[in-house]
Protein backbone atom coordinates (compact mmCIF):
# COMPACT_ATOMS: atom_id res chain seq x y z
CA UNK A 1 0.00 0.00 0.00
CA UNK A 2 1.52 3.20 -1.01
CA UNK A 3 0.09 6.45 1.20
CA UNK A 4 1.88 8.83 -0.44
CA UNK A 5 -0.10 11.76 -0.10
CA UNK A 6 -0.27 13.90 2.93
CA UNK A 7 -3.71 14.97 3.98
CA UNK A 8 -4.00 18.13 5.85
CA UNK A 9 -7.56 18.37 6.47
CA UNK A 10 -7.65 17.36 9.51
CA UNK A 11 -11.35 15.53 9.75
CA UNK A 12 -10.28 13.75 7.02
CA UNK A 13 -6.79 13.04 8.01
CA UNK A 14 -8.53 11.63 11.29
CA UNK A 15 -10.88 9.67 8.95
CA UNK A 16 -7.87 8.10 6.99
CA UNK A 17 -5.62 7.40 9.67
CA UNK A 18 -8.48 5.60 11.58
CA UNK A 19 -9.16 3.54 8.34
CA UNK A 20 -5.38 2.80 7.96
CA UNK A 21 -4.91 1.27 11.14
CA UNK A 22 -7.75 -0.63 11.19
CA UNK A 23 -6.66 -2.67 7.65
CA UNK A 24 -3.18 -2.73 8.80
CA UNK A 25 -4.00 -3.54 12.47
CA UNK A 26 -6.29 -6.93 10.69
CA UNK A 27 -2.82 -7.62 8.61
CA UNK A 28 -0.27 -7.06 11.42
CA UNK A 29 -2.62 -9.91 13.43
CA UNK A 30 -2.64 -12.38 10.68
CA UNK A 31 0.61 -11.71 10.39
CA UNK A 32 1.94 -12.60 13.87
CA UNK A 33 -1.12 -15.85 13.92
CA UNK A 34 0.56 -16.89 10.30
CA UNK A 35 3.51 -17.16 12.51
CA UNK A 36 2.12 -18.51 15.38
CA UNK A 37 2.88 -15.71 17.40
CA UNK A 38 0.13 -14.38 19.79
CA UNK A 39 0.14 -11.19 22.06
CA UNK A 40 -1.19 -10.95 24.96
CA UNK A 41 -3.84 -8.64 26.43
CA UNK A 42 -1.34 -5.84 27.37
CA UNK A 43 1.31 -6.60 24.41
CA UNK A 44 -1.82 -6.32 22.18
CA UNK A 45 -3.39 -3.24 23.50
CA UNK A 46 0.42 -1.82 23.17
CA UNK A 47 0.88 -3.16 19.63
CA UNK A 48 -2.45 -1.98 18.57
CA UNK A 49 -1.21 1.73 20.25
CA UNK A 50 1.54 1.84 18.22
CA UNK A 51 0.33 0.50 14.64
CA UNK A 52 -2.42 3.42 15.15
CA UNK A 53 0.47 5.90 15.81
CA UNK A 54 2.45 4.45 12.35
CA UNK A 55 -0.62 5.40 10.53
CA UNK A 56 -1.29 8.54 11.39
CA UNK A 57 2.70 9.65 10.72
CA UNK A 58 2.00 7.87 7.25
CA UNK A 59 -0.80 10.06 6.69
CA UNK A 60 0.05 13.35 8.72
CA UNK A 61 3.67 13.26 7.59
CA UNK A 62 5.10 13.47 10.94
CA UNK A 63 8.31 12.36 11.32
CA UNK A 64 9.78 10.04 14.51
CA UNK A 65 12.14 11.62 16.57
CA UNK A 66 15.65 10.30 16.03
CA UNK A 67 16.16 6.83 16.72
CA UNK A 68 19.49 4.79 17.92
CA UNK A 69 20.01 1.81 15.81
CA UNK A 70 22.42 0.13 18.27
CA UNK A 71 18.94 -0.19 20.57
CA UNK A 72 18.23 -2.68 18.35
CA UNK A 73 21.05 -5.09 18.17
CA UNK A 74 19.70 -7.76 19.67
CA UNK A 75 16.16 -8.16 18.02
CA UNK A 76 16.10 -11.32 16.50
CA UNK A 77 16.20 -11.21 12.56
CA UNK A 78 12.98 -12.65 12.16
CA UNK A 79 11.01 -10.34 14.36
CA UNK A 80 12.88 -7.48 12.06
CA UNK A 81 11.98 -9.41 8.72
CA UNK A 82 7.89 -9.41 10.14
CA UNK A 83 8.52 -5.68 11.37
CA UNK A 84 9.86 -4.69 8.16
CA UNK A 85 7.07 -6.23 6.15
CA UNK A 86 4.51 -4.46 8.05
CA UNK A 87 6.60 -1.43 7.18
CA UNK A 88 6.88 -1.66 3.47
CA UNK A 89 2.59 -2.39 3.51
CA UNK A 90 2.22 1.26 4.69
CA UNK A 91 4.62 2.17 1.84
CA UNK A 92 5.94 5.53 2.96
CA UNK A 93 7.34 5.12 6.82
CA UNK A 94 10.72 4.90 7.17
CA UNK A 95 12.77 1.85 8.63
CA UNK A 96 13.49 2.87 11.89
CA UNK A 97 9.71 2.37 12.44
CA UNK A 98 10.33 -1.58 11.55
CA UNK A 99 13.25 -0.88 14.50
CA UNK A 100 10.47 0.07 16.95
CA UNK A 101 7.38 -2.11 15.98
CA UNK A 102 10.09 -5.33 15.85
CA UNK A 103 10.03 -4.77 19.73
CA UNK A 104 6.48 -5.95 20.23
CA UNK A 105 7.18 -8.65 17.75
CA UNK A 106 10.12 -9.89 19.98
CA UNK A 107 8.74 -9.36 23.01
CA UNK A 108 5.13 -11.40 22.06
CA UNK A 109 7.51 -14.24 20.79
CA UNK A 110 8.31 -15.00 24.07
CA UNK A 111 4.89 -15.71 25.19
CA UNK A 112 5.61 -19.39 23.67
């Protein structure tokens, strides 16, 4: 999915954004079940926080605040593969977004 365009209005930014996360929020979760990876209550609530958030700086524009790669080290490859998938869906967010939503990834993984 390519969001290229930044809405300004704001009802309909707010209309888009909540649209967004909704079909990407459905794709992360089959997703994570495809991989037999399942969140629980609080990891979901947080995931589902911050997949709402990646939408609305894919449709507002606004960029995340600087982010330190080395933070990341230790994510596991395949949580960063799924992160970065989810990433490339919304089609204009940069990677150090798959750096932050890999977290929940890795952290949900260990629920097995």
């Amino acid at each position: 999915m390519n969001n290229g365009a930044v809405i300004h209005d704001e009802g309909e930014q707010a209309a888009q954004t909540e649209r967004l996360a909704d079909k990407m929020l459905q794709q992360v979760f089959a997703l994570l079940s495809r991989h037999g990876i399942v969140p629980n209550d609080v990891q979901e609530q947080m995931l589902t926080s911050h997949v709402r958030a990646m939408a609305h700086r894919s449709i507002s524009g606004e960029p995340l605040p600087e982010v330190d790669a080395s933070l990341f080290e230790e994510i596991s490859e395949d949580s960063m593969m799924l992160a970065r998938e989810v990433v490339a869906q919304f089609g204009n967010l940069p990677d150090e977004e798959a750096w932050l939503l890999s977290v929940h990834f890795e952290v949900a993984k260990d629920n097995l």
